[in-house]
PDB file of N, CA and C in Angstrom:
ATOM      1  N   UNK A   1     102.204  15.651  53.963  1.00  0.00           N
ATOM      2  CA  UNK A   1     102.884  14.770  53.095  1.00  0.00           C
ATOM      3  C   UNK A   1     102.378  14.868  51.669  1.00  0.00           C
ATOM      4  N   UNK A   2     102.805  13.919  51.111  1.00  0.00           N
ATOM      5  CA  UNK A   2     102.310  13.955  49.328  1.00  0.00           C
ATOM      6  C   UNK A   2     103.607  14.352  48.569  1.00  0.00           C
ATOM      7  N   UNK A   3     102.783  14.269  47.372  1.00  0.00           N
ATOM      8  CA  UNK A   3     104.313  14.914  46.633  1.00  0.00           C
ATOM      9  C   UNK A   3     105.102  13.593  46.000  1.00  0.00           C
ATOM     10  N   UNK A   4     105.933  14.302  45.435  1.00  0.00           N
ATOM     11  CA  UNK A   4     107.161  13.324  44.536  1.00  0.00           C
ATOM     12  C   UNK A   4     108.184  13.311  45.617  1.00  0.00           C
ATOM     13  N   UNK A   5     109.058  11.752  45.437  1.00  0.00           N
ATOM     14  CA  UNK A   5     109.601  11.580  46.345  1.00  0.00           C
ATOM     15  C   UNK A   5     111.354  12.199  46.147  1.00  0.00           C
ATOM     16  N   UNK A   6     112.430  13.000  46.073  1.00  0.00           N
ATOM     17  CA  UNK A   6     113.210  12.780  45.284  1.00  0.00           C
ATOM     18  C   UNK A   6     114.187  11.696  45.141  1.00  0.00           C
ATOM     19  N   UNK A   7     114.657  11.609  43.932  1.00  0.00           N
ATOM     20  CA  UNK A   7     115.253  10.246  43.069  1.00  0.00           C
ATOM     21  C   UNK A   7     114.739   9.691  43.058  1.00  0.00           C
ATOM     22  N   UNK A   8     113.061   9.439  42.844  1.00  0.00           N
ATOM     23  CA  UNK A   8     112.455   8.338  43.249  1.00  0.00           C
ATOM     24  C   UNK A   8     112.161   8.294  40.787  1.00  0.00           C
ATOM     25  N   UNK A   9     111.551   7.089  40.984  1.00  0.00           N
ATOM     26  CA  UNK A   9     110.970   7.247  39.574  1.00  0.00           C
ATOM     27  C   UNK A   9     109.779   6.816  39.542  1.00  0.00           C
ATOM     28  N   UNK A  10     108.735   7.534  38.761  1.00  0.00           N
ATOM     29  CA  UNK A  10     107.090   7.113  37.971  1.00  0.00           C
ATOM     30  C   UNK A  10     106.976   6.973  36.986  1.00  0.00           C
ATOM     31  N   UNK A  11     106.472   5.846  36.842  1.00  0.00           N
ATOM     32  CA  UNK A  11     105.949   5.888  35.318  1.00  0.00           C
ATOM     33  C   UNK A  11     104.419   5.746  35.195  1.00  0.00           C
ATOM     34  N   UNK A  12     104.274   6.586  33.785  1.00  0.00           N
ATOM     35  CA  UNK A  12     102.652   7.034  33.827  1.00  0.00           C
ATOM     36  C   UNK A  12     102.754   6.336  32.416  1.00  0.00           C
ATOM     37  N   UNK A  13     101.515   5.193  32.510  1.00  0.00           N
ATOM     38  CA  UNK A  13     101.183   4.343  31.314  1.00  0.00           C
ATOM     39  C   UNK A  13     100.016   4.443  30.680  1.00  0.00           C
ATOM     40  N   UNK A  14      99.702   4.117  29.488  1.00  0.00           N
ATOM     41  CA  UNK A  14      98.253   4.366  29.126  1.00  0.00           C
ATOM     42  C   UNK A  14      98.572   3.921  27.544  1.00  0.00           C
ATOM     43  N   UNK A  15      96.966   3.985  26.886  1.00  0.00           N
ATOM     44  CA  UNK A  15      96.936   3.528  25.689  1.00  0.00           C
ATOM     45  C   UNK A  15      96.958   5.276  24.897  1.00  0.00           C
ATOM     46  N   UNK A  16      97.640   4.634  23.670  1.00  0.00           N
ATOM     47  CA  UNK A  16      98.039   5.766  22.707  1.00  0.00           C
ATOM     48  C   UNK A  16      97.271   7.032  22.543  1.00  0.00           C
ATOM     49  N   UNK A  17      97.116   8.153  22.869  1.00  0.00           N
ATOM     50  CA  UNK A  17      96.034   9.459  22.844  1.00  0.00           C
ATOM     51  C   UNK A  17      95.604   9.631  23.717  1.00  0.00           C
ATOM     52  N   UNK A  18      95.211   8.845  24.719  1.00  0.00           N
ATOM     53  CA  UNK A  18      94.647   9.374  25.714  1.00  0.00           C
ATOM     54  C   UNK A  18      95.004  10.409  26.394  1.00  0.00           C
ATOM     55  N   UNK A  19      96.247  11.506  26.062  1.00  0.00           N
ATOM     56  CA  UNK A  19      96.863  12.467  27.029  1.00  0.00           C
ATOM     57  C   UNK A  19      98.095  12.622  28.156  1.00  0.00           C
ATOM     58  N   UNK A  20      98.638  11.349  28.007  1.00  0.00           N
ATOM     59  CA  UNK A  20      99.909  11.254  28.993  1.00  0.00           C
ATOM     60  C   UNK A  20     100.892  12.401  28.868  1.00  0.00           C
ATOM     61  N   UNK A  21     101.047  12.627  27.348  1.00  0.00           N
ATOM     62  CA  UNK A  21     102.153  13.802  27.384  1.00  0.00           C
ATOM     63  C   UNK A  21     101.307  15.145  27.733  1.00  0.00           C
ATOM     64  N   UNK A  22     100.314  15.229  27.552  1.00  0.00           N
ATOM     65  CA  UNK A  22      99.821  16.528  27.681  1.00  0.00           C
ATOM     66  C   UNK A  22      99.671  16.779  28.878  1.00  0.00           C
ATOM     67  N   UNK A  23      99.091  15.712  29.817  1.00  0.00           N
ATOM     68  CA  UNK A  23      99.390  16.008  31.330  1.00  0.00           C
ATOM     69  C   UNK A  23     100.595  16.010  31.823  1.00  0.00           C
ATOM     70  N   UNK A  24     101.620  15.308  31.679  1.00  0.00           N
ATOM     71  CA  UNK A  24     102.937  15.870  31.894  1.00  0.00           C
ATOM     72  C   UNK A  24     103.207  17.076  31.639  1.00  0.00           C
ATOM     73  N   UNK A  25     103.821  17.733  30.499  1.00  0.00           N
ATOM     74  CA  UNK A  25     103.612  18.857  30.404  1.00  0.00           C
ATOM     75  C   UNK A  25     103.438  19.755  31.250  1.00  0.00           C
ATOM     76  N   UNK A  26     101.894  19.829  31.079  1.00  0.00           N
ATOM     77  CA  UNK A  26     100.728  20.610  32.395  1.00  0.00           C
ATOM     78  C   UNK A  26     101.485  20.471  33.400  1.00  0.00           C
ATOM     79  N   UNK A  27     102.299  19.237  34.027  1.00  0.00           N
ATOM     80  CA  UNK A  27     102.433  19.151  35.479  1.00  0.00           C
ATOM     81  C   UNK A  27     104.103  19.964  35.361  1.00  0.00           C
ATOM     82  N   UNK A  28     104.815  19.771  34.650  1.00  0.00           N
ATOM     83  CA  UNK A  28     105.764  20.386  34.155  1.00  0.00           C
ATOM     84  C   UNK A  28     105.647  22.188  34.329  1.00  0.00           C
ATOM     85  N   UNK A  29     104.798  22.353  33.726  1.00  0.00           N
ATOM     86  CA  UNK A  29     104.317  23.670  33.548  1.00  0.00           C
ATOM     87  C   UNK A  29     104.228  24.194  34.861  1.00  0.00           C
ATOM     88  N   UNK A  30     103.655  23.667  35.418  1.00  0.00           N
ATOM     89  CA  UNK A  30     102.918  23.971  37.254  1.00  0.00           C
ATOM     90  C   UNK A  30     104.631  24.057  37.442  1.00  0.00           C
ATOM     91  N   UNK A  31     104.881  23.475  37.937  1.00  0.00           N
ATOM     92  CA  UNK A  31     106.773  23.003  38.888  1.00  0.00           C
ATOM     93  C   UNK A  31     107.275  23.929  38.308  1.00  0.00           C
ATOM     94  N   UNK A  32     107.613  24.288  37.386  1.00  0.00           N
ATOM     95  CA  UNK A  32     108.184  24.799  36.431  1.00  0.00           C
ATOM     96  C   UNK A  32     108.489  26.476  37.618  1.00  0.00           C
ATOM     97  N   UNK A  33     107.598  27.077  37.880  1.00  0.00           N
ATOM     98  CA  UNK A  33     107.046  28.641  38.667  1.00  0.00           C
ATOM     99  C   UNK A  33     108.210  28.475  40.069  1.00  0.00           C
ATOM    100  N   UNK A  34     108.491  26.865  40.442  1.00  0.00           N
ATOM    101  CA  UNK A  34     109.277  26.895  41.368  1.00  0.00           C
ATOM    102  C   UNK A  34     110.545  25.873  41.404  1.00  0.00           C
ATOM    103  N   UNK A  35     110.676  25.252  40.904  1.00  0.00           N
ATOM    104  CA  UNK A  35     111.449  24.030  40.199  1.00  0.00           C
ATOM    105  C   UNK A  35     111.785  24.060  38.784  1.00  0.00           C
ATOM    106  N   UNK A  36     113.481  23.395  38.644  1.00  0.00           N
ATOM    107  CA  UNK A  36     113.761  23.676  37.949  1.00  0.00           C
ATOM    108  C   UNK A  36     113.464  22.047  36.806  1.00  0.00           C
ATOM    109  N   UNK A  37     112.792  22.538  35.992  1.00  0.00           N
ATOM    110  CA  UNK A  37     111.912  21.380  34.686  1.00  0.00           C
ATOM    111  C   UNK A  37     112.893  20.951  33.863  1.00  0.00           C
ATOM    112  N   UNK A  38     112.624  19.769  33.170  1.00  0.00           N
ATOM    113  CA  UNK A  38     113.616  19.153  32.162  1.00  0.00           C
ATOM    114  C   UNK A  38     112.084  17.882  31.619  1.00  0.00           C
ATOM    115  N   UNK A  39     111.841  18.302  30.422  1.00  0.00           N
ATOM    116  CA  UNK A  39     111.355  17.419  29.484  1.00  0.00           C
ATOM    117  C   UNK A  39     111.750  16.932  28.213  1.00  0.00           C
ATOM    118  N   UNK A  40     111.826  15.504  28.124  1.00  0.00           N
ATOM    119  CA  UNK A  40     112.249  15.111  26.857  1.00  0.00           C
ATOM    120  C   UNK A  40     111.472  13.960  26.288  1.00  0.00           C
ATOM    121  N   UNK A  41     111.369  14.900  25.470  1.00  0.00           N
ATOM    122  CA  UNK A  41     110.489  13.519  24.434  1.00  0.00           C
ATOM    123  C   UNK A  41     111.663  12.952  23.354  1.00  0.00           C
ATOM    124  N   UNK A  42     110.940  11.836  23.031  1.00  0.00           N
ATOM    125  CA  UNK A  42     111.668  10.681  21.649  1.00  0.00           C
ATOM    126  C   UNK A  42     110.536  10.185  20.868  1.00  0.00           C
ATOM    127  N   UNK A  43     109.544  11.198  20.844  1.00  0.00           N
ATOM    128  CA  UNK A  43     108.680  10.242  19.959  1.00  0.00           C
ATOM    129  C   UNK A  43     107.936  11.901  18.874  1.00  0.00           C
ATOM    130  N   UNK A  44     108.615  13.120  19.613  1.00  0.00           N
ATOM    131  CA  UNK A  44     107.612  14.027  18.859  1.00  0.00           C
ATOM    132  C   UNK A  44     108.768  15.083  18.489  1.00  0.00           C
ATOM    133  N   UNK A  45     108.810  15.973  17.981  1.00  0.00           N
ATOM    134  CA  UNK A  45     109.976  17.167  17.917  1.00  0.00           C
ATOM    135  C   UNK A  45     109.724  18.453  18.749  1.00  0.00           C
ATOM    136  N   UNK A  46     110.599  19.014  19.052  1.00  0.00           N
ATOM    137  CA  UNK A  46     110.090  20.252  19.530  1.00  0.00           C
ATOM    138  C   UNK A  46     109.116  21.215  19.476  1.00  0.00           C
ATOM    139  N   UNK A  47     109.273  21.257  17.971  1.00  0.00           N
ATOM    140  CA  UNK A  47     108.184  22.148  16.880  1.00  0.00           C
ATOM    141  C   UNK A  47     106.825  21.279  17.656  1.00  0.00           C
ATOM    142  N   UNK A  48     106.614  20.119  17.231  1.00  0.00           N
ATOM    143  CA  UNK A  48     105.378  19.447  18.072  1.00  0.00           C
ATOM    144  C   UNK A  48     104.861  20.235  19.338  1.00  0.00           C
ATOM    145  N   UNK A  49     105.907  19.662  20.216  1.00  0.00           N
ATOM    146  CA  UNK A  49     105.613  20.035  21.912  1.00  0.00           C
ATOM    147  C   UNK A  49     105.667  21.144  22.011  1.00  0.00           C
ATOM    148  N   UNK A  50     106.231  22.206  21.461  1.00  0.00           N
ATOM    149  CA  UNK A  50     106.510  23.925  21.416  1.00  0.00           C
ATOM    150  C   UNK A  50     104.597  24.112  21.072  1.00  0.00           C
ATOM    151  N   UNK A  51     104.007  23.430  19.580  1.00  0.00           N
ATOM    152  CA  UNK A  51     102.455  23.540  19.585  1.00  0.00           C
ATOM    153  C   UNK A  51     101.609  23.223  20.809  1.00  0.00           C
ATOM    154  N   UNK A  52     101.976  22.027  21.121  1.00  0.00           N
ATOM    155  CA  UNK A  52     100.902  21.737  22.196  1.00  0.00           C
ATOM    156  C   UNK A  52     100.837  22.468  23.740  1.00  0.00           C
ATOM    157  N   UNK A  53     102.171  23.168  23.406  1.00  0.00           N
ATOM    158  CA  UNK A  53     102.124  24.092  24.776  1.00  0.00           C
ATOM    159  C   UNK A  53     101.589  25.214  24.702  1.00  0.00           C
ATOM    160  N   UNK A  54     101.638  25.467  23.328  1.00  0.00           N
ATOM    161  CA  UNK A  54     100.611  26.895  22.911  1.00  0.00           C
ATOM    162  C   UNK A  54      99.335  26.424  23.232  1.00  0.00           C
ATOM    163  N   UNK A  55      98.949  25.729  22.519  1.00  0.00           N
ATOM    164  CA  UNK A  55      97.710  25.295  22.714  1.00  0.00           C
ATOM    165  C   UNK A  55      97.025  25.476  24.313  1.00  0.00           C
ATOM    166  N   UNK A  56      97.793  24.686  24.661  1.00  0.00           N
ATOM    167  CA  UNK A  56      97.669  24.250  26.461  1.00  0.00           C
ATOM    168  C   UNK A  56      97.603  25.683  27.359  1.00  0.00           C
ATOM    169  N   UNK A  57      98.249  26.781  26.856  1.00  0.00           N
ATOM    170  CA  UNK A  57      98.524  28.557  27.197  1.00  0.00           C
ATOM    171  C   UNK A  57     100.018  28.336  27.993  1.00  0.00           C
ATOM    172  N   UNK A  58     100.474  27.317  27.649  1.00  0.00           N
ATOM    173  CA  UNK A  58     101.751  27.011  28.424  1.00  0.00           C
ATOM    174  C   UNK A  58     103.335  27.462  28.344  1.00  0.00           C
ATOM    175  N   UNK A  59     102.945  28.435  26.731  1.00  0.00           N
ATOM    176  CA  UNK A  59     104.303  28.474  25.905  1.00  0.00           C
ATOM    177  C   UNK A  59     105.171  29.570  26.683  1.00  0.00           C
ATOM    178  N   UNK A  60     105.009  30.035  27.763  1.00  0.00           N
ATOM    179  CA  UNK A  60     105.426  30.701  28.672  1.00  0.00           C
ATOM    180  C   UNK A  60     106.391  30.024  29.595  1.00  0.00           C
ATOM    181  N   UNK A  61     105.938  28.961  29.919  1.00  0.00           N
ATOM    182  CA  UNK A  61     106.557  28.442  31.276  1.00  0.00           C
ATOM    183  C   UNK A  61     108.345  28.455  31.011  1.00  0.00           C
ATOM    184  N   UNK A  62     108.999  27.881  31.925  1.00  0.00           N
ATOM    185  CA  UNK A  62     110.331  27.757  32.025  1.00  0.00           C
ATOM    186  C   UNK A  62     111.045  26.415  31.736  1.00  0.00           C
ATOM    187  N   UNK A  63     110.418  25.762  30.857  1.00  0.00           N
ATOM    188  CA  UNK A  63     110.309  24.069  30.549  1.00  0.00           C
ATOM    189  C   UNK A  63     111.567  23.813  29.831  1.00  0.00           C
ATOM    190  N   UNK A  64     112.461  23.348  30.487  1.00  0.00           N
ATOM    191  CA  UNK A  64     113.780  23.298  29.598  1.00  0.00           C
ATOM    192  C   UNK A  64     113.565  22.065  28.698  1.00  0.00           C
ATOM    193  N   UNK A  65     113.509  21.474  27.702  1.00  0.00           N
ATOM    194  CA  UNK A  65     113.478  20.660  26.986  1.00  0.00           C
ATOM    195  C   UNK A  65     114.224  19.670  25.796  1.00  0.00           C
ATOM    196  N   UNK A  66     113.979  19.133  25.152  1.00  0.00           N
ATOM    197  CA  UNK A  66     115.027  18.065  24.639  1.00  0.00           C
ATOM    198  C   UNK A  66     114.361  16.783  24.034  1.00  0.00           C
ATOM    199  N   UNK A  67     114.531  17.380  22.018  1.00  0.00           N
ATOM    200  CA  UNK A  67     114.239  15.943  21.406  1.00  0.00           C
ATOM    201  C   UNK A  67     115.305  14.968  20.857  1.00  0.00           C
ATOM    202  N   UNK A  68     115.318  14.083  22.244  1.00  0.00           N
ATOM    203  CA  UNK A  68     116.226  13.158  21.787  1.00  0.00           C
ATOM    204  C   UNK A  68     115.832  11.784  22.175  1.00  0.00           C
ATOM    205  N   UNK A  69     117.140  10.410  21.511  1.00  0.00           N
ATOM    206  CA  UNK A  69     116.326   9.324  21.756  1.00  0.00           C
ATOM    207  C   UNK A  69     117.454   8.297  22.638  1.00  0.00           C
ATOM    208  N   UNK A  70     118.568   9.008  22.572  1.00  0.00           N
ATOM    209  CA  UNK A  70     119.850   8.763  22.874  1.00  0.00           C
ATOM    210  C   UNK A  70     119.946   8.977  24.426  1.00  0.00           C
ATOM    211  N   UNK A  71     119.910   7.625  25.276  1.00  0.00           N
ATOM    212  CA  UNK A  71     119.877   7.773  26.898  1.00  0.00           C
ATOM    213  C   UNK A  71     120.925   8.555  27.571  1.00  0.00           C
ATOM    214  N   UNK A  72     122.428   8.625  26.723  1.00  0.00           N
ATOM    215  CA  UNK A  72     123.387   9.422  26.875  1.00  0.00           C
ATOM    216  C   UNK A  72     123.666  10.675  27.130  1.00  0.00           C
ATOM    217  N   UNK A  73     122.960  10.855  25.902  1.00  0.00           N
ATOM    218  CA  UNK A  73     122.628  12.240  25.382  1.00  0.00           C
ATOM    219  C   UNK A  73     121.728  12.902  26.370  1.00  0.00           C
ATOM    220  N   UNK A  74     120.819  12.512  26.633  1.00  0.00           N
ATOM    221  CA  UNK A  74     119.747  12.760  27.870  1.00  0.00           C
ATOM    222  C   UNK A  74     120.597  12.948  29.302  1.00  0.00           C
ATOM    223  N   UNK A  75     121.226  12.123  29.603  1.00  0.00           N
ATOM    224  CA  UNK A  75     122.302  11.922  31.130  1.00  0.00           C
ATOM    225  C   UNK A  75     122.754  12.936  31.116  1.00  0.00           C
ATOM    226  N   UNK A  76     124.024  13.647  29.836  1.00  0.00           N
ATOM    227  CA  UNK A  76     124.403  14.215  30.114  1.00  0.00           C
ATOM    228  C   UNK A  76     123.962  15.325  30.465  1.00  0.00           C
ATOM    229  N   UNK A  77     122.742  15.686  29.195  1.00  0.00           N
ATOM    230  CA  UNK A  77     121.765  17.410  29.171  1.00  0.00           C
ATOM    231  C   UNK A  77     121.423  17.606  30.791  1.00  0.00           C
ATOM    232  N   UNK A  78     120.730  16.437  31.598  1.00  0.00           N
ATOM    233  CA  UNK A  78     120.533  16.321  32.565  1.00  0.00           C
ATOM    234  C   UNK A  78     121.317  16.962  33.751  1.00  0.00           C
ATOM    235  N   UNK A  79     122.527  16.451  33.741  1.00  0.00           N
ATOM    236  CA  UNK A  79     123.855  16.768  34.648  1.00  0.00           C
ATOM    237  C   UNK A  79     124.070  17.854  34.341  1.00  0.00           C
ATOM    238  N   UNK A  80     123.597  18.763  33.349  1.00  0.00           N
ATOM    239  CA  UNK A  80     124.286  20.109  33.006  1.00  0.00           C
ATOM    240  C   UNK A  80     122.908  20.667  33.842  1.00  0.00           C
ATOM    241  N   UNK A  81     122.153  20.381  33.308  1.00  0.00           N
ATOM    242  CA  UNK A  81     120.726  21.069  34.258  1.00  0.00           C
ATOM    243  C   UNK A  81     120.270  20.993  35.261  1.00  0.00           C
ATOM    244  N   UNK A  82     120.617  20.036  36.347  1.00  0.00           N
ATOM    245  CA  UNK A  82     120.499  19.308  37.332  1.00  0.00           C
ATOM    246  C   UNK A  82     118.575  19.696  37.659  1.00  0.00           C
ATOM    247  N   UNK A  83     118.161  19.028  37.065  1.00  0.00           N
ATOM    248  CA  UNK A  83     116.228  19.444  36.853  1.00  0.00           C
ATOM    249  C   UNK A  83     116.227  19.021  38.214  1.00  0.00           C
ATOM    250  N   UNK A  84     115.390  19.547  39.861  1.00  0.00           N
ATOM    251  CA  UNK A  84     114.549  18.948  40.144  1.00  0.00           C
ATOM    252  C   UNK A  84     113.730  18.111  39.782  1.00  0.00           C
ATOM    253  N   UNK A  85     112.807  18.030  38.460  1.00  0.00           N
ATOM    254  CA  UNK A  85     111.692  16.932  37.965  1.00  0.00           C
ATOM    255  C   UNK A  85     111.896  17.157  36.946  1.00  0.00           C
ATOM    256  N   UNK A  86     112.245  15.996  36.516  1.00  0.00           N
ATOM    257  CA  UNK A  86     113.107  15.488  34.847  1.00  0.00           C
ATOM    258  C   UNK A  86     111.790  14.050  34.041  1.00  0.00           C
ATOM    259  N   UNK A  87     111.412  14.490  33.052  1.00  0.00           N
ATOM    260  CA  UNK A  87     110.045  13.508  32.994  1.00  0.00           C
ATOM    261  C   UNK A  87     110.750  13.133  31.057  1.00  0.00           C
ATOM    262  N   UNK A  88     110.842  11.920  30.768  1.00  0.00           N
ATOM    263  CA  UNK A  88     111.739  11.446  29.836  1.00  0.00           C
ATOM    264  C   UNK A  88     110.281  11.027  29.044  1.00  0.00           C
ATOM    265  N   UNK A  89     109.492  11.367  28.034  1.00  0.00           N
ATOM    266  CA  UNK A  89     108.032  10.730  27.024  1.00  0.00           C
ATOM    267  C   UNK A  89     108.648  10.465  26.292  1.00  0.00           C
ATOM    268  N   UNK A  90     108.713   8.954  26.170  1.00  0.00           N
ATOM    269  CA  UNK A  90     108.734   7.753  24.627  1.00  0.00           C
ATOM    270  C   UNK A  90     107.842   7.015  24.409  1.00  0.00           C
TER     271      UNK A  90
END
């Protein structure tokens, strides 16, 4: 057992810096080799998260992504991508 449940939802909370997006990401990154990824942030731009994945050695992975803030906008990108693990950072 273990694992994500599907349709299920998590939320990962914490105080400002401590790393939430960067471990997402990371976990993104991992799934990514077998699952199909969808990340979207609303708080950073691409250019941002495109850095921190360099950083991370991540800028490789298959991370489909999306800076937007618009829940719509998100639904739909979603439905076109149908992500296994879809992780929304605001």
């Amino acid at each position: 057992g273990g694992g994500f449940v599907a349709g299920a939802a998590v939320l990962i909370g914490g105080s400002p810096g401590i790393g939430k997006s960067t471990l997402l990401l990371q976990l993104l990154a991992s799934l990514s080799t077998e699952k199909n990824t969808f990340y979207v942030t609303g708080e950073e731009s691409l250019q941002q998260v495109g850095l921190r994945a360099e950083r991370l050695g991540l800028r490789q992975s298959p991370i489909q992504m999306m800076a937007e803030t618009q829940l719509e906008s998100i639904l739909q990108q979603a439905e076109l991508l149908k992500p296994s693990v879809m992780v929304i950072d605001s």
